[in-house]
C-alpha atoms as a PDB file:
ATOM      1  CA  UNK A   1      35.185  74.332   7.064  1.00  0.00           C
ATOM      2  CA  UNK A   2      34.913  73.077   3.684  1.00  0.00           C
ATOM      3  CA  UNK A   3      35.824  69.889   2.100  1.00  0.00           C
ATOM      4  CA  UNK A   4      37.512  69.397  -0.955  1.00  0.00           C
ATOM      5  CA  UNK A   5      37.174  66.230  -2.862  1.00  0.00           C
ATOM      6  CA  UNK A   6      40.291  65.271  -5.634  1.00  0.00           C
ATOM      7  CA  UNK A   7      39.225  62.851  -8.021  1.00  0.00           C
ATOM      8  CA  UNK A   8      41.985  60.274  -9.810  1.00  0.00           C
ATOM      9  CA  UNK A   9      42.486  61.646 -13.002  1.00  0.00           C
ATOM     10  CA  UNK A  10      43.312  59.154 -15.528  1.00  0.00           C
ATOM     11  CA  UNK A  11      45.734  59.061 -18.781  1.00  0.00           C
ATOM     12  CA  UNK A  12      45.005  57.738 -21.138  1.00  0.00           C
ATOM     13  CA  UNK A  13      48.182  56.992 -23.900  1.00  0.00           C
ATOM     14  CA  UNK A  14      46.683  57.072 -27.407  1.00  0.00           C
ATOM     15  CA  UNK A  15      49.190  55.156 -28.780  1.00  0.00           C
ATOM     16  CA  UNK A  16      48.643  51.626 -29.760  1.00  0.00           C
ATOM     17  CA  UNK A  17      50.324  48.201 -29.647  1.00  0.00           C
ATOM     18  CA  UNK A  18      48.796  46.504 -32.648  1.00  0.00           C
ATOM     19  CA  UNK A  19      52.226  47.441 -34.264  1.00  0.00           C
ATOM     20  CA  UNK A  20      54.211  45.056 -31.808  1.00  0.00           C
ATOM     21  CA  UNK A  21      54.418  41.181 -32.462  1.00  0.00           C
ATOM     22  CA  UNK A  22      53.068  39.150 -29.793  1.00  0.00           C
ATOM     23  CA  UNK A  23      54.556  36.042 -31.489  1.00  0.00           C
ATOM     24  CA  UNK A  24      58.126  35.293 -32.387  1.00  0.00           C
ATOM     25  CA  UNK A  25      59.474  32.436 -34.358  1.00  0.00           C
ATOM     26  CA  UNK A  26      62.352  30.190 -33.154  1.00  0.00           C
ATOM     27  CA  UNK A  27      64.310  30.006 -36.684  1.00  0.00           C
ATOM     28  CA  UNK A  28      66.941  27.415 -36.737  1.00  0.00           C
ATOM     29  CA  UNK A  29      69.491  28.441 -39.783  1.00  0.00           C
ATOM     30  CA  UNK A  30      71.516  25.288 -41.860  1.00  0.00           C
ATOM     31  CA  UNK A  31      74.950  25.391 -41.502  1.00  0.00           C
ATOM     32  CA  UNK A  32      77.507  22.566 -43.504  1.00  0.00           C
ATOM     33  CA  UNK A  33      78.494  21.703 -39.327  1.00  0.00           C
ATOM     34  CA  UNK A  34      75.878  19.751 -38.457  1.00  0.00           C
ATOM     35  CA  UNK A  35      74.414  16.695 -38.925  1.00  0.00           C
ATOM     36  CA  UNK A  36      70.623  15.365 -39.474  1.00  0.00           C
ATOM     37  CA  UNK A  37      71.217  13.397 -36.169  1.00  0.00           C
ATOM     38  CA  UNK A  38      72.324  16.826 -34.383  1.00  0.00           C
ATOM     39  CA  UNK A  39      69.211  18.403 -35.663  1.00  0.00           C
ATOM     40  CA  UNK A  40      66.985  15.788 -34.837  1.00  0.00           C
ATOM     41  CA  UNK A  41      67.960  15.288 -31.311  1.00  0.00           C
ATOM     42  CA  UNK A  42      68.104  19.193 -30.910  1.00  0.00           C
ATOM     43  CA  UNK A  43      64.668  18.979 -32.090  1.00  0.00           C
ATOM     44  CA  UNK A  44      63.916  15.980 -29.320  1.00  0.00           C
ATOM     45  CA  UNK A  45      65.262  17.535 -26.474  1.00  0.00           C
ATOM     46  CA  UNK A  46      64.820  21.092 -26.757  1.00  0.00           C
ATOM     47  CA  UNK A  47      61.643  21.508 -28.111  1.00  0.00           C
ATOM     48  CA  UNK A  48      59.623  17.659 -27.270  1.00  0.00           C
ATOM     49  CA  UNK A  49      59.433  17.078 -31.231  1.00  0.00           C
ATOM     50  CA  UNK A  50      58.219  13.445 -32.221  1.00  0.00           C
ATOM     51  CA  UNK A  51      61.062  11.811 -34.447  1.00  0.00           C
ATOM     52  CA  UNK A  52      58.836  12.395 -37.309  1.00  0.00           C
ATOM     53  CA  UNK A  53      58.523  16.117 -36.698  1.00  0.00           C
ATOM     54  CA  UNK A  54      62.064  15.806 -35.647  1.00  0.00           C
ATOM     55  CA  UNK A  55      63.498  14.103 -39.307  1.00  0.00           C
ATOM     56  CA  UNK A  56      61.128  16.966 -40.822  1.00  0.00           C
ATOM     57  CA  UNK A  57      62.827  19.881 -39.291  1.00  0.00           C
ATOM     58  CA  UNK A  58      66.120  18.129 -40.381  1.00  0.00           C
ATOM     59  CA  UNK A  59      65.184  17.582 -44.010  1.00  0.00           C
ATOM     60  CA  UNK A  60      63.470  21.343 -44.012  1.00  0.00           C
ATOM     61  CA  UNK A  61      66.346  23.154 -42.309  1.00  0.00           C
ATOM     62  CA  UNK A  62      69.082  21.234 -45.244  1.00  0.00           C
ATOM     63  CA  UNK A  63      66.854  21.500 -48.061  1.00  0.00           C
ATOM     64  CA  UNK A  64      65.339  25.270 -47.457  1.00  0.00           C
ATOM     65  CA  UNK A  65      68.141  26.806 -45.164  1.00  0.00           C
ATOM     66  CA  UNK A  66      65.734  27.375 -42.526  1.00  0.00           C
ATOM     67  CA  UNK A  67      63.182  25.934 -40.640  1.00  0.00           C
ATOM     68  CA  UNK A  68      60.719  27.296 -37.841  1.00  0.00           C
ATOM     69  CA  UNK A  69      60.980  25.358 -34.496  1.00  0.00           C
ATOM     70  CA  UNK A  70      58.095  27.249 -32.551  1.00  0.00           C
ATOM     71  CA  UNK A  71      56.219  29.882 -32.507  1.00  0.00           C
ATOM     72  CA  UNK A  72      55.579  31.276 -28.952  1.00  0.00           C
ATOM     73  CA  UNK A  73      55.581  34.427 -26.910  1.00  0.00           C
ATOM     74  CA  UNK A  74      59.114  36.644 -26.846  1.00  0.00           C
ATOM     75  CA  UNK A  75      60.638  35.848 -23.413  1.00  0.00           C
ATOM     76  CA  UNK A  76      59.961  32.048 -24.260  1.00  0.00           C
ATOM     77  CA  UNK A  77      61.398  32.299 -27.632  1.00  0.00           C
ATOM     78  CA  UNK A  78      64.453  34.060 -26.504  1.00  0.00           C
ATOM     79  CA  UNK A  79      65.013  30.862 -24.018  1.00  0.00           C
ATOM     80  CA  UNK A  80      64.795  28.594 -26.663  1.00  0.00           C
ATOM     81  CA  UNK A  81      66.966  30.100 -29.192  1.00  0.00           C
ATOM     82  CA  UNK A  82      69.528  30.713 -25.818  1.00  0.00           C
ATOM     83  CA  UNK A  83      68.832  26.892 -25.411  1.00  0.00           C
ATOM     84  CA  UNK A  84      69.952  26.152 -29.123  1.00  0.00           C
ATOM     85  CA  UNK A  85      72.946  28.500 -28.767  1.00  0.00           C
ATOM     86  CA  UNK A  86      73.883  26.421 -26.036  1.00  0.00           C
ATOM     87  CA  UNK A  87      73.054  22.613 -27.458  1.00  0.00           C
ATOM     88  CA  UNK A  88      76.824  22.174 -28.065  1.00  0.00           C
ATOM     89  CA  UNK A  89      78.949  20.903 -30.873  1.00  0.00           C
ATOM     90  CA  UNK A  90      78.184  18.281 -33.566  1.00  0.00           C
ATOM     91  CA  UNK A  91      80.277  15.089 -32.333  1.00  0.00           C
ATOM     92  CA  UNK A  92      79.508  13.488 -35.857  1.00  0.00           C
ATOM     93  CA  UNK A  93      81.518  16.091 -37.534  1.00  0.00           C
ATOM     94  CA  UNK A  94      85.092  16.677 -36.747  1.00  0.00           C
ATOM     95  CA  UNK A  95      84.781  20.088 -38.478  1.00  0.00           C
ATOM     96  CA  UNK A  96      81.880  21.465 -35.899  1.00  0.00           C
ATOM     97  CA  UNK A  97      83.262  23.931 -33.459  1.00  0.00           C
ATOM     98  CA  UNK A  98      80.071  24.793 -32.035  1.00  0.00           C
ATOM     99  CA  UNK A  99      76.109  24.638 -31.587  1.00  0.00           C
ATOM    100  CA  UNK A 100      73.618  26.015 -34.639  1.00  0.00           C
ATOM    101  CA  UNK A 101      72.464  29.597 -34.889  1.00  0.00           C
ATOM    102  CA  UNK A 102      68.867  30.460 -34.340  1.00  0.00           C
ATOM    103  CA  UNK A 103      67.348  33.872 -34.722  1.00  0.00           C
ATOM    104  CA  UNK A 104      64.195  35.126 -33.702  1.00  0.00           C
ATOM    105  CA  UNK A 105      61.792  36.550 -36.196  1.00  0.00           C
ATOM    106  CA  UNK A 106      57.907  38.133 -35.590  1.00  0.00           C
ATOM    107  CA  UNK A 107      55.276  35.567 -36.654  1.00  0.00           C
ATOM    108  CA  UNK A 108      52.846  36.061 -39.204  1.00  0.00           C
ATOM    109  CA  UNK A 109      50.157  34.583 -37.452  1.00  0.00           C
ATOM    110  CA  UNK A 110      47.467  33.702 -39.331  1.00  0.00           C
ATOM    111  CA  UNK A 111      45.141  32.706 -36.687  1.00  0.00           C
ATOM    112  CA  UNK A 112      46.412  28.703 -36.650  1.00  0.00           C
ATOM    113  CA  UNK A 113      48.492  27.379 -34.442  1.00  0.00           C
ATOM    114  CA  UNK A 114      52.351  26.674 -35.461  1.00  0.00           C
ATOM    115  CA  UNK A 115      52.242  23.113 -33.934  1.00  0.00           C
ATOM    116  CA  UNK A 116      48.666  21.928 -34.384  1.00  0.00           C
ATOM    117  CA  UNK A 117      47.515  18.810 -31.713  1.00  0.00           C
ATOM    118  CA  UNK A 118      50.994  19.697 -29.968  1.00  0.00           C
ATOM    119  CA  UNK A 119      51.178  20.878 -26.292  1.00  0.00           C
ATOM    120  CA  UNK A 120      53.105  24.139 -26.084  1.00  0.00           C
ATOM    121  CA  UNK A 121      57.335  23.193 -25.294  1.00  0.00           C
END
Protein backbone atom coordinates (compact mmCIF):
# COMPACT_ATOMS: atom_id res chain seq x y z
CA UNK A 1 0.00 0.00 0.00
CA UNK A 2 1.40 3.27 -0.65
CA UNK A 3 0.92 6.57 0.89
CA UNK A 4 0.43 9.66 -0.73
CA UNK A 5 1.22 12.87 0.96
CA UNK A 6 -0.72 16.39 -0.51
CA UNK A 7 0.97 19.35 0.51
CA UNK A 8 -1.11 22.94 0.96
CA UNK A 9 -0.32 24.76 -1.93
CA UNK A 10 -0.33 28.37 -1.42
CA UNK A 11 -1.40 31.58 -3.66
CA UNK A 12 0.04 33.97 -3.61
CA UNK A 13 -1.95 37.37 -5.26
CA UNK A 14 0.73 39.65 -6.74
CA UNK A 15 -1.23 42.48 -6.55
CA UNK A 16 -0.60 45.12 -4.03
CA UNK A 17 -2.44 47.45 -1.62
CA UNK A 18 -0.04 50.35 -1.39
CA UNK A 19 -2.57 51.96 -3.89
CA UNK A 20 -5.47 51.95 -1.20
CA UNK A 21 -5.69 54.74 1.57
CA UNK A 22 -5.55 53.48 4.96
CA UNK A 23 -6.52 56.98 6.23
CA UNK A 24 -9.56 59.04 5.44
CA UNK A 25 -10.29 62.56 6.39
CA UNK A 26 -13.55 63.68 8.09
CA UNK A 27 -14.09 67.03 5.91
CA UNK A 28 -16.69 69.25 7.30
CA UNK A 29 -17.88 71.69 4.22
CA UNK A 30 -19.22 75.65 5.19
CA UNK A 31 -22.53 76.21 4.39
CA UNK A 32 -24.36 80.06 4.99
CA UNK A 33 -26.86 77.58 7.59
CA UNK A 34 -24.88 77.34 10.31
CA UNK A 35 -23.56 79.08 12.95
CA UNK A 36 -19.93 79.27 14.74
CA UNK A 37 -21.82 78.00 17.90
CA UNK A 38 -23.27 74.93 15.74
CA UNK A 39 -19.80 74.20 14.61
CA UNK A 40 -18.22 74.48 17.75
CA UNK A 41 -20.44 72.29 19.72
CA UNK A 42 -20.46 69.77 16.71
CA UNK A 43 -16.85 69.91 17.17
CA UNK A 44 -17.36 69.29 21.24
CA UNK A 45 -19.55 66.54 21.09
CA UNK A 46 -18.79 64.60 18.16
CA UNK A 47 -15.32 64.58 17.96
CA UNK A 48 -14.01 65.61 22.06
CA UNK A 49 -12.43 68.96 20.54
CA UNK A 50 -11.19 71.50 23.31
CA UNK A 51 -13.13 74.91 22.75
CA UNK A 52 -9.98 76.21 21.38
CA UNK A 53 -9.66 73.51 18.74
CA UNK A 54 -13.35 73.81 18.61
CA UNK A 55 -13.46 78.00 17.73
CA UNK A 56 -10.51 76.90 15.23
CA UNK A 57 -12.45 74.49 13.20
CA UNK A 58 -15.23 77.20 13.20
CA UNK A 59 -13.07 80.08 12.02
CA UNK A 60 -11.23 77.47 9.40
CA UNK A 61 -14.40 75.87 8.05
CA UNK A 62 -16.00 79.96 7.38
CA UNK A 63 -12.88 81.41 6.30
CA UNK A 64 -11.44 78.37 3.93
CA UNK A 65 -14.77 76.45 3.13
CA UNK A 66 -13.46 73.45 4.66
CA UNK A 67 -11.88 72.14 7.48
CA UNK A 68 -10.52 68.55 8.46
CA UNK A 69 -12.11 67.14 11.70
CA UNK A 70 -10.02 63.79 11.92
CA UNK A 71 -8.11 61.74 10.29
CA UNK A 72 -8.72 58.02 11.15
CA UNK A 73 -9.25 54.63 9.64
CA UNK A 74 -12.41 54.23 6.94
CA UNK A 75 -15.13 52.43 8.96
CA UNK A 76 -14.45 55.09 11.80
CA UNK A 77 -14.54 57.94 9.47
CA UNK A 78 -17.66 56.85 7.82
CA UNK A 79 -19.31 56.91 11.56
CA UNK A 80 -18.29 60.21 12.10
CA UNK A 81 -19.29 61.87 9.00
CA UNK A 82 -22.85 59.58 9.57
CA UNK A 83 -22.62 61.28 13.08
CA UNK A 84 -22.35 64.87 11.47
CA UNK A 85 -25.10 64.03 8.96
CA UNK A 86 -27.11 63.36 11.81
CA UNK A 87 -26.08 66.43 14.40
CA UNK A 88 -29.39 68.14 13.46
CA UNK A 89 -30.42 71.61 12.49
CA UNK A 90 -28.91 75.00 13.43
CA UNK A 91 -31.52 76.43 16.12
CA UNK A 92 -29.63 79.88 15.81
CA UNK A 93 -30.71 80.21 12.30
CA UNK A 94 -34.27 80.20 11.29
CA UNK A 95 -33.12 79.50 7.69
CA UNK A 96 -31.27 75.95 8.66
CA UNK A 97 -33.28 73.00 7.55
CA UNK A 98 -30.78 70.56 8.42
CA UNK A 99 -27.27 69.27 9.82
CA UNK A 100 -23.75 70.19 7.77
CA UNK A 101 -22.35 68.02 5.03
CA UNK A 102 -19.15 66.15 5.55
CA UNK A 103 -17.37 64.09 2.97
CA UNK A 104 -14.73 61.75 3.30
CA UNK A 105 -11.49 62.23 1.48
CA UNK A 106 -7.99 59.83 1.52
CA UNK A 107 -5.34 61.44 3.76
CA UNK A 108 -2.12 62.50 2.68
CA UNK A 109 -0.36 61.28 5.49
CA UNK A 110 2.76 62.54 5.94
CA UNK A 111 3.89 60.45 8.73
CA UNK A 112 2.43 63.06 11.68
CA UNK A 113 -0.40 62.66 13.35
CA UNK A 114 -3.66 64.86 12.39
CA UNK A 115 -4.36 65.70 16.11
CA UNK A 116 -0.95 65.79 17.78
CA UNK A 117 -1.07 65.21 22.01
CA UNK A 118 -4.88 64.26 21.27
CA UNK A 119 -6.31 60.79 22.16
CA UNK A 120 -7.95 59.25 19.10
CA UNK A 121 -12.23 60.30 19.17
Amino acid sequence: MSITSTRPVTVTDERTDTDRPWLWNVVLIDDDDHSYDYVINLSRKLFAHPVERAFENARQVDAQGRVILLTTHKEHAELKQDQIHSFGRDRLISACEGAMSAILEPAEFDGEDENPGEPPA
